[in-house]
PDB file of N, CA and C in Angstrom:
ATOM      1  N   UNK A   1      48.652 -49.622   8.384  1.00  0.00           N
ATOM      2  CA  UNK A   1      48.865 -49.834   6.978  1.00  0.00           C
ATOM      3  C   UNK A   1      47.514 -49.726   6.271  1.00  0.00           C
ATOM      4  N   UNK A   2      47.488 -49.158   5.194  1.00  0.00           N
ATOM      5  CA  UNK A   2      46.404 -49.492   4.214  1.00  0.00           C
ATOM      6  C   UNK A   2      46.024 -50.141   3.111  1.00  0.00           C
ATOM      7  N   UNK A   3      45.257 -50.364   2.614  1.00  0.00           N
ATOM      8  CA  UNK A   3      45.236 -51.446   1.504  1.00  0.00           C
ATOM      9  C   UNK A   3      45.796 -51.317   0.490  1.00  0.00           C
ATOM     10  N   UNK A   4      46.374 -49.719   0.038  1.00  0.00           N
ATOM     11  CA  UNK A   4      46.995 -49.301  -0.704  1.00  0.00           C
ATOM     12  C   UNK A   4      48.624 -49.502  -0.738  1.00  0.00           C
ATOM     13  N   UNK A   5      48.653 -49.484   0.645  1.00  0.00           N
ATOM     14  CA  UNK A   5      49.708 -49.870   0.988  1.00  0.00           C
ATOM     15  C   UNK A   5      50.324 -50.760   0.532  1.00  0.00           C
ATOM     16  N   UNK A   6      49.605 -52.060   0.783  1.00  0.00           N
ATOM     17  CA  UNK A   6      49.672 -53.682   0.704  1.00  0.00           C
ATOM     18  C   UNK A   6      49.635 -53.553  -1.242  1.00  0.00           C
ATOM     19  N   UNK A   7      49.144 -52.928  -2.163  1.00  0.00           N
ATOM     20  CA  UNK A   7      49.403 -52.858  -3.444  1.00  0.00           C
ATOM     21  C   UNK A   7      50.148 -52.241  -4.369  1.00  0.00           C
ATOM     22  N   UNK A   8      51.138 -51.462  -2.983  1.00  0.00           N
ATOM     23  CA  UNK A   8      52.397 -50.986  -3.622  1.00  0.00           C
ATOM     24  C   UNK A   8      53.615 -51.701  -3.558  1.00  0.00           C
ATOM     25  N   UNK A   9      53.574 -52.832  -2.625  1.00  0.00           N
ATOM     26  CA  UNK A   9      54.036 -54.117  -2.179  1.00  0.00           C
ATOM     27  C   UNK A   9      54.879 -54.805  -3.826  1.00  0.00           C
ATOM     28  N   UNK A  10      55.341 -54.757  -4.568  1.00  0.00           N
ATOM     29  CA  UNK A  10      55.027 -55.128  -5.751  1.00  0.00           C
ATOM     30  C   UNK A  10      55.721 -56.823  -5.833  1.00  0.00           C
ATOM     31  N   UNK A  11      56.064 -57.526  -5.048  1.00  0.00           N
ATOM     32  CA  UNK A  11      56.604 -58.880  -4.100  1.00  0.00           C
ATOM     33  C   UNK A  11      55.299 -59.218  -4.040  1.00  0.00           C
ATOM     34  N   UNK A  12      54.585 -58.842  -3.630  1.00  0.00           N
ATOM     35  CA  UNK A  12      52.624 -59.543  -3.046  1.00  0.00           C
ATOM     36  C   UNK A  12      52.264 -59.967  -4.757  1.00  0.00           C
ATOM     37  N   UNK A  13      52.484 -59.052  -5.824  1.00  0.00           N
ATOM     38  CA  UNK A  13      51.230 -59.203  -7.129  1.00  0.00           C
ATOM     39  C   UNK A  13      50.341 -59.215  -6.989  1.00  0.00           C
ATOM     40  N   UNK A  14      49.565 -57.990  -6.036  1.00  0.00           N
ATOM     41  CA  UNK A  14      48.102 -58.110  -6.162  1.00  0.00           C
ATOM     42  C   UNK A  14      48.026 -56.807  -6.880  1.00  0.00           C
ATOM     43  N   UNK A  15      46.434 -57.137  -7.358  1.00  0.00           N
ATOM     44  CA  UNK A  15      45.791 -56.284  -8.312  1.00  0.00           C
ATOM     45  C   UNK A  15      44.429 -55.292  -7.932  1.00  0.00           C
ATOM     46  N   UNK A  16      43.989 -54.552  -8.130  1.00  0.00           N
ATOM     47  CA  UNK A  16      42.878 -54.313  -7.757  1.00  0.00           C
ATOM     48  C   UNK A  16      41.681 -54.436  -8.948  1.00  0.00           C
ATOM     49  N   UNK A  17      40.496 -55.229  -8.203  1.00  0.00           N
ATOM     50  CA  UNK A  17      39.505 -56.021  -9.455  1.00  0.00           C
ATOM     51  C   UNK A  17      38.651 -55.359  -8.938  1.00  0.00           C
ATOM     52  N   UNK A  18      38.306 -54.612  -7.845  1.00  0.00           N
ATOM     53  CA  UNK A  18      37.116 -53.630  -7.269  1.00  0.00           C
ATOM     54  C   UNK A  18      37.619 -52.874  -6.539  1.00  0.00           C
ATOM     55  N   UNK A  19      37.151 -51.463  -6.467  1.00  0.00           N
ATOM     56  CA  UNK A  19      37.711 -50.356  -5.306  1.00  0.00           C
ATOM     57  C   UNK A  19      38.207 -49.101  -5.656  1.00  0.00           C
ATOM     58  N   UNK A  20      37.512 -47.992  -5.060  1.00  0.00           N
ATOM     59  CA  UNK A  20      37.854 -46.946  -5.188  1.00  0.00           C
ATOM     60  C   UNK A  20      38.860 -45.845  -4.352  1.00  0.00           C
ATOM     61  N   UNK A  21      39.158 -45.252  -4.421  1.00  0.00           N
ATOM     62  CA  UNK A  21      39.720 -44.226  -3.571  1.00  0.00           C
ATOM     63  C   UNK A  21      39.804 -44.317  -1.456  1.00  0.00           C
ATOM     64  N   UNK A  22      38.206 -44.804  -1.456  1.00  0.00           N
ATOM     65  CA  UNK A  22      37.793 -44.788  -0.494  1.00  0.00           C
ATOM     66  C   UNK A  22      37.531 -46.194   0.487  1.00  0.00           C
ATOM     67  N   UNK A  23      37.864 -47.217  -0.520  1.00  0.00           N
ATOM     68  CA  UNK A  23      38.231 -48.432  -0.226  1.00  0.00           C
ATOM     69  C   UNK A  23      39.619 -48.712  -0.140  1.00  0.00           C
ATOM     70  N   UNK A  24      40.294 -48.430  -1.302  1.00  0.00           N
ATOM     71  CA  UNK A  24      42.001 -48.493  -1.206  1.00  0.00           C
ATOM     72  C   UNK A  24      42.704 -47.958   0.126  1.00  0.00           C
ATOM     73  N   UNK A  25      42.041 -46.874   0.767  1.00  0.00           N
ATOM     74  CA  UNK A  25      42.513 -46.567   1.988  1.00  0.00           C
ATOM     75  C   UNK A  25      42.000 -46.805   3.479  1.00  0.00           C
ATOM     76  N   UNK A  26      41.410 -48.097   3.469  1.00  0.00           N
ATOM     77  CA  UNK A  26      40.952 -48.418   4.638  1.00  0.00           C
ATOM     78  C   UNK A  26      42.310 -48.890   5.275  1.00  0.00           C
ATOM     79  N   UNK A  27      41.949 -48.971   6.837  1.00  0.00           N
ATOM     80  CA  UNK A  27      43.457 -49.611   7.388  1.00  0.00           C
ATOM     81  C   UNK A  27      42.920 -51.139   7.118  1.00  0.00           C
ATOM     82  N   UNK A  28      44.602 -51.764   7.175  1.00  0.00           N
ATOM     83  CA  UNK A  28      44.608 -52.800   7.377  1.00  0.00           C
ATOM     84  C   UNK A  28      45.005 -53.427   8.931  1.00  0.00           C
ATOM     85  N   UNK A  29      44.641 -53.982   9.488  1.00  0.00           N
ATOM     86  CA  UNK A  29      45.143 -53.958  10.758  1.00  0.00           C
ATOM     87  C   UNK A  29      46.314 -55.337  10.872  1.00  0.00           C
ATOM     88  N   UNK A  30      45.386 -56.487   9.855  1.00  0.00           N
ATOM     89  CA  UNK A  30      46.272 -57.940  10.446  1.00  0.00           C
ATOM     90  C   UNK A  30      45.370 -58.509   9.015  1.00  0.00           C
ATOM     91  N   UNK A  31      45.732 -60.183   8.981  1.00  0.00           N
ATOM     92  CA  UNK A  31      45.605 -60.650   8.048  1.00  0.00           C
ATOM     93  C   UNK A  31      44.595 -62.232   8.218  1.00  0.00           C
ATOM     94  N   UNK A  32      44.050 -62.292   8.065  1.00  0.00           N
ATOM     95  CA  UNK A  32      43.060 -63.847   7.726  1.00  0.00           C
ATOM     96  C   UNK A  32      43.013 -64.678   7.073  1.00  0.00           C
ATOM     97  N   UNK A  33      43.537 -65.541   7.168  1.00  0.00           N
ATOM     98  CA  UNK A  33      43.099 -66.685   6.057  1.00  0.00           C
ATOM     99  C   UNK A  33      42.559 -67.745   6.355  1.00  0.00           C
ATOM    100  N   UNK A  34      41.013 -67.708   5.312  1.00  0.00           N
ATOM    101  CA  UNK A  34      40.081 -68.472   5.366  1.00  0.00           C
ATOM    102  C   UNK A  34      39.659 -69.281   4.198  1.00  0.00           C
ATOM    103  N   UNK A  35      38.957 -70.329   4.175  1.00  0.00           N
ATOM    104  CA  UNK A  35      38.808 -71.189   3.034  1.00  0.00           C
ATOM    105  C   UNK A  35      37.734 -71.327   3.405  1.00  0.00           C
ATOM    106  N   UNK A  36      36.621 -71.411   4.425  1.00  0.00           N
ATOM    107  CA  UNK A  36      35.542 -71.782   4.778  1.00  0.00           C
ATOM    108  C   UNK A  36      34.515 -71.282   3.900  1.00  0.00           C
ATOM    109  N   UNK A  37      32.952 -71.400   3.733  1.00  0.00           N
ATOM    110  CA  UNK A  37      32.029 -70.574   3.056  1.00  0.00           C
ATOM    111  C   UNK A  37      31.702 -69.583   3.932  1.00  0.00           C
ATOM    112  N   UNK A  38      31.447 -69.900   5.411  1.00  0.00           N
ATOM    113  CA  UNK A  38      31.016 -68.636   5.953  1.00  0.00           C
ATOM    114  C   UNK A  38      31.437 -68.014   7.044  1.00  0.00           C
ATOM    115  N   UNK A  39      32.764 -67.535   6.567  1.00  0.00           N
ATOM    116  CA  UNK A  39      34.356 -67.325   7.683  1.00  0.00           C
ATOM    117  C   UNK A  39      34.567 -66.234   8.633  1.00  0.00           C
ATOM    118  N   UNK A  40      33.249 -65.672   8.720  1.00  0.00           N
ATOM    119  CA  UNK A  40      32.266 -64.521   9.921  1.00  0.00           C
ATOM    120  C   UNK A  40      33.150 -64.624  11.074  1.00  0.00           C
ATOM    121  N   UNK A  41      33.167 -66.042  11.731  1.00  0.00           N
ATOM    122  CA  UNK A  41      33.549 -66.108  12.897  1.00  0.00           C
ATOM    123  C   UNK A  41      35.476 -65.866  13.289  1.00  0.00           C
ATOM    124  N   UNK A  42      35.629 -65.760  11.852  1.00  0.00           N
ATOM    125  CA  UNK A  42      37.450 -65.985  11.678  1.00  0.00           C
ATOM    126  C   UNK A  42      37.975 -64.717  11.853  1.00  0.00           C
ATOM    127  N   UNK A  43      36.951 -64.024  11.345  1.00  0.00           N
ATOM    128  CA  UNK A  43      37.714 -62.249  10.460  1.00  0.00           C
ATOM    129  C   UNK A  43      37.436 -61.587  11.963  1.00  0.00           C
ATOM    130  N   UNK A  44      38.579 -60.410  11.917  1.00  0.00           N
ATOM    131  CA  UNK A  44      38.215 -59.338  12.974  1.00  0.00           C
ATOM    132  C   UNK A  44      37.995 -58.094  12.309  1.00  0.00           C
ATOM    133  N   UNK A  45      37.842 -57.133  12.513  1.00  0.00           N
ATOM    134  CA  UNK A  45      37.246 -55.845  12.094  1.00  0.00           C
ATOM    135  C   UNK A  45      39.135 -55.358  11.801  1.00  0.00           C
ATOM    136  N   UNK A  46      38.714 -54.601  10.463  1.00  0.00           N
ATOM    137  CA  UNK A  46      40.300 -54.308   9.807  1.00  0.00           C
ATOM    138  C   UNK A  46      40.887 -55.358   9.224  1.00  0.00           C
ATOM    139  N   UNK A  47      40.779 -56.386   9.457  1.00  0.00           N
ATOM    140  CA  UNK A  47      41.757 -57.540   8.197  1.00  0.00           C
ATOM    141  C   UNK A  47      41.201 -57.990   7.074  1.00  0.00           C
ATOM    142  N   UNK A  48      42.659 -57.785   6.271  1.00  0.00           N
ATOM    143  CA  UNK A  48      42.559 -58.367   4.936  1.00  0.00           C
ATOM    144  C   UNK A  48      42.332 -59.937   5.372  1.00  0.00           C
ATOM    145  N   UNK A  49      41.126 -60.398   4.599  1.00  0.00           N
ATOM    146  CA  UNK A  49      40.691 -61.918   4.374  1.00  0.00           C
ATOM    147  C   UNK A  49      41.288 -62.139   3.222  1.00  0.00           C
ATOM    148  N   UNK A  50      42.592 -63.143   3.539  1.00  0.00           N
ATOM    149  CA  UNK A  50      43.355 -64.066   2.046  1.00  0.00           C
ATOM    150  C   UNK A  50      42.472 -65.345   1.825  1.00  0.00           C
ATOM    151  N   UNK A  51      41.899 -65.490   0.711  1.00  0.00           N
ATOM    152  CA  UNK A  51      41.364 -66.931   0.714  1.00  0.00           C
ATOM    153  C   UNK A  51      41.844 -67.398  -0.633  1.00  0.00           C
ATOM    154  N   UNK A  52      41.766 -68.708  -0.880  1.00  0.00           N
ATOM    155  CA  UNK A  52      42.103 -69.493  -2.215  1.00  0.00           C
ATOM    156  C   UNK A  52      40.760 -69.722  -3.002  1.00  0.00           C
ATOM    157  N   UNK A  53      39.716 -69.464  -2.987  1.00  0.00           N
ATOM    158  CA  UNK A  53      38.712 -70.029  -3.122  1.00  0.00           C
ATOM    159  C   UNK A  53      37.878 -71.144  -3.105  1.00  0.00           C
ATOM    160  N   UNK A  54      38.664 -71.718  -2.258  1.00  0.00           N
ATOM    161  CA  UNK A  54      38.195 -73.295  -2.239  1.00  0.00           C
ATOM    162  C   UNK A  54      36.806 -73.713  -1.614  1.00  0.00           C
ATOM    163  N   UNK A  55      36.286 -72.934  -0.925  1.00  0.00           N
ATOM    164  CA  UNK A  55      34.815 -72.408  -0.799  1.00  0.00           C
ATOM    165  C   UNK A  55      33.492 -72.365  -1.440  1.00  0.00           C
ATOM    166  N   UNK A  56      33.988 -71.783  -2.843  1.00  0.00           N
ATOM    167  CA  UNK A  56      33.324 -71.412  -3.995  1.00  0.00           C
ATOM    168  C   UNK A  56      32.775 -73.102  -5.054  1.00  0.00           C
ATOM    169  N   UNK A  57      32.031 -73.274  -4.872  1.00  0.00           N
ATOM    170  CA  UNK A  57      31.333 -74.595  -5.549  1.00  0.00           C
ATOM    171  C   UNK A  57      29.897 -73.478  -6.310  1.00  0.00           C
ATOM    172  N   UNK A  58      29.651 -73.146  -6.164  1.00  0.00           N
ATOM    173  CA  UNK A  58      28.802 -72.321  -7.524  1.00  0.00           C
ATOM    174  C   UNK A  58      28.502 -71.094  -7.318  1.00  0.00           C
ATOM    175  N   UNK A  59      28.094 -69.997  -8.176  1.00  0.00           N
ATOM    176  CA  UNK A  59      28.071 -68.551  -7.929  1.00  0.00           C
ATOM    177  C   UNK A  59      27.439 -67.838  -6.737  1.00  0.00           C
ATOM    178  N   UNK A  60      26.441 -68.328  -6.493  1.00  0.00           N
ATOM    179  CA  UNK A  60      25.792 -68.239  -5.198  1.00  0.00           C
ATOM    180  C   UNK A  60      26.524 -68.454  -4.161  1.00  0.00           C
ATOM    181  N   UNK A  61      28.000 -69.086  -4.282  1.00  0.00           N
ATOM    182  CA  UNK A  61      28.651 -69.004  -2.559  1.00  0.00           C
ATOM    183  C   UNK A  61      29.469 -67.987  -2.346  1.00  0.00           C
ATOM    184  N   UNK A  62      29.727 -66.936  -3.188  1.00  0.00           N
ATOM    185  CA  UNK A  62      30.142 -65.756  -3.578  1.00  0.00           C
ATOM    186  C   UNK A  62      29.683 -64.730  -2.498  1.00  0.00           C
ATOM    187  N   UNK A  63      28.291 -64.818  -2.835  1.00  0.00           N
ATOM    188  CA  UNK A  63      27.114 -63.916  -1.994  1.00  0.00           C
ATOM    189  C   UNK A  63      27.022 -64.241  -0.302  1.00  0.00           C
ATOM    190  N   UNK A  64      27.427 -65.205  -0.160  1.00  0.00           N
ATOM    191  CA  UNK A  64      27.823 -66.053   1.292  1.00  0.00           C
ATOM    192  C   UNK A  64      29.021 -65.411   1.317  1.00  0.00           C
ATOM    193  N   UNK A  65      30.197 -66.067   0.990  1.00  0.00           N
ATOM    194  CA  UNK A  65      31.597 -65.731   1.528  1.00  0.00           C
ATOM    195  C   UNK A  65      31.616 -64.307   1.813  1.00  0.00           C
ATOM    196  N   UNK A  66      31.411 -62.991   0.927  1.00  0.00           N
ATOM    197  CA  UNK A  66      31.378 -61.647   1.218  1.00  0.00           C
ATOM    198  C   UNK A  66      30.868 -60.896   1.646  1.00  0.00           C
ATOM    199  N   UNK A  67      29.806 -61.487   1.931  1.00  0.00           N
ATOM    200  CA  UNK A  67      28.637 -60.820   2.571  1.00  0.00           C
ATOM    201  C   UNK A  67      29.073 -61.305   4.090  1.00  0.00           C
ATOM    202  N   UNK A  68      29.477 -62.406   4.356  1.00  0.00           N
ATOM    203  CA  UNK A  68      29.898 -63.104   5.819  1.00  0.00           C
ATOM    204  C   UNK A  68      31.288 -61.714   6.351  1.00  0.00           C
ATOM    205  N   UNK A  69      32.264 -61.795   5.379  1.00  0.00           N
ATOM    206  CA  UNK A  69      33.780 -61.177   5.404  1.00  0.00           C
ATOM    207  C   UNK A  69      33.349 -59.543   5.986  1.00  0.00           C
ATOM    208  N   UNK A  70      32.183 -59.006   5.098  1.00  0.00           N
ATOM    209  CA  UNK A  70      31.855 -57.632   5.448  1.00  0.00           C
ATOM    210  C   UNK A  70      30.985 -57.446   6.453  1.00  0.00           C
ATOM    211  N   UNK A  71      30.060 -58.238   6.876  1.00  0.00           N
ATOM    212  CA  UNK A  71      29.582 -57.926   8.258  1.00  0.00           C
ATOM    213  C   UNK A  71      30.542 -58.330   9.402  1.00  0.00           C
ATOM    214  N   UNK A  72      31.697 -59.090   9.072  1.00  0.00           N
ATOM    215  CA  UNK A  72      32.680 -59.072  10.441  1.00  0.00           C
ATOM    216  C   UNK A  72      33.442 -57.975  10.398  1.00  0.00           C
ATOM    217  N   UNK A  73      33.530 -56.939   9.488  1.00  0.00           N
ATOM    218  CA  UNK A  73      34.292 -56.081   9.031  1.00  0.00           C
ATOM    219  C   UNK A  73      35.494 -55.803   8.604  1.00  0.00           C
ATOM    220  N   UNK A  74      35.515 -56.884   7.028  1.00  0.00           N
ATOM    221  CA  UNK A  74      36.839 -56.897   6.987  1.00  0.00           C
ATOM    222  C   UNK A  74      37.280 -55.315   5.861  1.00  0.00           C
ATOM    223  N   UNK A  75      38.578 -55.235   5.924  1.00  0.00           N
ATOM    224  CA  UNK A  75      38.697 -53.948   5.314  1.00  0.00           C
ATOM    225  C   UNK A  75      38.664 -54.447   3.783  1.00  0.00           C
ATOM    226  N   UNK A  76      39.446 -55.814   3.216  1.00  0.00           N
ATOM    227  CA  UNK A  76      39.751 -56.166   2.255  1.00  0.00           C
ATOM    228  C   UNK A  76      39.374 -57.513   1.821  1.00  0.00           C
ATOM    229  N   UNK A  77      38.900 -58.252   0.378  1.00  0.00           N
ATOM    230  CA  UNK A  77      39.869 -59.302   0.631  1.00  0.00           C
ATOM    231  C   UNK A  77      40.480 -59.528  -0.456  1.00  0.00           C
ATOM    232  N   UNK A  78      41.405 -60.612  -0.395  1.00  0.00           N
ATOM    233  CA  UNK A  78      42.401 -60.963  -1.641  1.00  0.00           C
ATOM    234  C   UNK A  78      42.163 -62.554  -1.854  1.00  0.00           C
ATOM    235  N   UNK A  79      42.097 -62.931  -3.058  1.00  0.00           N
ATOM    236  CA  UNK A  79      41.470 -63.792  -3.707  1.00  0.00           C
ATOM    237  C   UNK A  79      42.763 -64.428  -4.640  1.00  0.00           C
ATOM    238  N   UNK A  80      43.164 -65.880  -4.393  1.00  0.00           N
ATOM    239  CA  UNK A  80      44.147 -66.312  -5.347  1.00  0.00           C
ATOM    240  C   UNK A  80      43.472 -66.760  -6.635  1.00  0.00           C
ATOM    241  N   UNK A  81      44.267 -67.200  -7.239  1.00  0.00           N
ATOM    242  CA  UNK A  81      43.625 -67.534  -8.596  1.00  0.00           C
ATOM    243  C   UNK A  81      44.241 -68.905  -9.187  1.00  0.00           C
ATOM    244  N   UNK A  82      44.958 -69.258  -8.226  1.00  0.00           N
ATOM    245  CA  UNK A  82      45.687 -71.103  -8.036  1.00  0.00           C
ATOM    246  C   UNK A  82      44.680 -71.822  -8.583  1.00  0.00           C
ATOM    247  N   UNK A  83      43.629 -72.337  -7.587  1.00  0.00           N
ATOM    248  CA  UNK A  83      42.555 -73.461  -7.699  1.00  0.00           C
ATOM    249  C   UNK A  83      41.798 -72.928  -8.958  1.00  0.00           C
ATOM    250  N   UNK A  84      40.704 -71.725  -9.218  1.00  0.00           N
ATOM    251  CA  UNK A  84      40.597 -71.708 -10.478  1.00  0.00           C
ATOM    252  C   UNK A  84      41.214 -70.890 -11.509  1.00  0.00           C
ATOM    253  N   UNK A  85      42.440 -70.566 -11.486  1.00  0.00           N
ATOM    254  CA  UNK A  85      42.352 -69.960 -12.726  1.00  0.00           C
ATOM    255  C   UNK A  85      42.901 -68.367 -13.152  1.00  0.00           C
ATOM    256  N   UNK A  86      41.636 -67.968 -12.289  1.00  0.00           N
ATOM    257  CA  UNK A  86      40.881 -66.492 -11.700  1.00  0.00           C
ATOM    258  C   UNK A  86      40.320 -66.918 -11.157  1.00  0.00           C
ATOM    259  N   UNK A  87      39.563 -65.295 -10.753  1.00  0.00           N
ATOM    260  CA  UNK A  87      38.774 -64.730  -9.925  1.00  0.00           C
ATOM    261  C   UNK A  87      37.683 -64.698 -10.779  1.00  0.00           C
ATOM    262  N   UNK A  88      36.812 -65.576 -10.515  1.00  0.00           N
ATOM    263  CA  UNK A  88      35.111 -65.589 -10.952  1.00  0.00           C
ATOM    264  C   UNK A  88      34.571 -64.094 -10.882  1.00  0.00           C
ATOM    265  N   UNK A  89      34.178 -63.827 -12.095  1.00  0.00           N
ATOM    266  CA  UNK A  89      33.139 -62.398 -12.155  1.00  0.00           C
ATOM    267  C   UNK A  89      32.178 -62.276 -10.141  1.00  0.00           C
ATOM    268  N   UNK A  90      31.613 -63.000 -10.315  1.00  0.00           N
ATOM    269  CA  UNK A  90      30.852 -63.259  -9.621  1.00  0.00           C
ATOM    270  C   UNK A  90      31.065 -63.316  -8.117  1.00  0.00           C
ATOM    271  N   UNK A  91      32.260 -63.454  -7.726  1.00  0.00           N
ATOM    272  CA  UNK A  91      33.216 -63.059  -7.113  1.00  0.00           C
ATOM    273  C   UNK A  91      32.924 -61.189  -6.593  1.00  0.00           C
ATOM    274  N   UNK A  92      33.438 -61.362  -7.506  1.00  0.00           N
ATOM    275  CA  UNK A  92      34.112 -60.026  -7.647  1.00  0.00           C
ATOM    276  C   UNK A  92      32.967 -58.753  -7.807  1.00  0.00           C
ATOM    277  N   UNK A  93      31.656 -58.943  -8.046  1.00  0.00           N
ATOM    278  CA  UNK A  93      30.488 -58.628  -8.185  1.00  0.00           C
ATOM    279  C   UNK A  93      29.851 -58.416  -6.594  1.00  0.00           C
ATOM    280  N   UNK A  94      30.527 -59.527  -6.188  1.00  0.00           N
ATOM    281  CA  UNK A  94      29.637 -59.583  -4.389  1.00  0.00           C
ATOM    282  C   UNK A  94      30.473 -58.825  -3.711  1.00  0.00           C
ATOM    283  N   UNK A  95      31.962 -59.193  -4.034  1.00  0.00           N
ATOM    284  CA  UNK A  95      32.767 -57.906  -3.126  1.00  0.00           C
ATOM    285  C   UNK A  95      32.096 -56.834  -3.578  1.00  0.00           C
ATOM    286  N   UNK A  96      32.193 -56.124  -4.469  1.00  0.00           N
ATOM    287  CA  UNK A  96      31.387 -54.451  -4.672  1.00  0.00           C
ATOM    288  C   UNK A  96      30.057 -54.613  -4.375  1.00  0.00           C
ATOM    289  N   UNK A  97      28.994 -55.435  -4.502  1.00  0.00           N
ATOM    290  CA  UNK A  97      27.909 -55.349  -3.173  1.00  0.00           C
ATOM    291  C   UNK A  97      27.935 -55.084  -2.059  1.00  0.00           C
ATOM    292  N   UNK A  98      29.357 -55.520  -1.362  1.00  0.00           N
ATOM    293  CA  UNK A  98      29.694 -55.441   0.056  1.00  0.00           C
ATOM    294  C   UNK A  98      30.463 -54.564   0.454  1.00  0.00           C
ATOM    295  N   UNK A  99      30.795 -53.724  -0.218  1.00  0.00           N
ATOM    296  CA  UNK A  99      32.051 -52.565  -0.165  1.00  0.00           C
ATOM    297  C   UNK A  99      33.243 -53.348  -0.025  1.00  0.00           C
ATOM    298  N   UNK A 100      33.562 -54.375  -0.444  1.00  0.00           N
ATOM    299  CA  UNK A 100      34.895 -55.265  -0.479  1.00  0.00           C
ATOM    300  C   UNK A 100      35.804 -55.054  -1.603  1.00  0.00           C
TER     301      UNK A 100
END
């Protein structure tokens, strides 16, 4: 499956807040869900990381959480928006640092 895949899903409601052509079609292999700040040890190479953000206590843990998600190699991640709201800019800034 690919990530594109997973956003034609239209039951899921996800959106895309970063990603191009060449991101939208990574595989997905399996799925993660993590809440931790630095959830490296959780993710396998190919999964979408689901997190709530509960992690996130100031902008700087942004740069932690995605930067952790993309050196384990995740293909994706998806971000609820329950606990705050949205999805913090800042957020969403570190995924496209990370090719996320």
């Amino acid at each position: 499956m690919r990530v594109l895949d997973l956003l034609e899903v239209a039951e899921l409601g996800l959106r895309v807040l970063h990603g191009g052509p060449a991101e939208l079609a990574r595989t997905v292999s399996g799925a993660c869900t993590v809440d931790l700040l630095e959830p490296g040890r959780y993710v396998e190479p190919e999964q979408l990381v689901l997190t709530g953000l509960v992690w996130r206590r100031d902008p700087a843990d942004s740069e932690t959480f995605l930067a952790a998600a993309a050196a384990a190699g995740a293909s994706a991640v998806a971000a609820g928006e329950g606990l705050l709201g949205t999805v913090p800019d800042d957020v969403v800034q570190a995924a496209a640092r990370h090719g996320l």
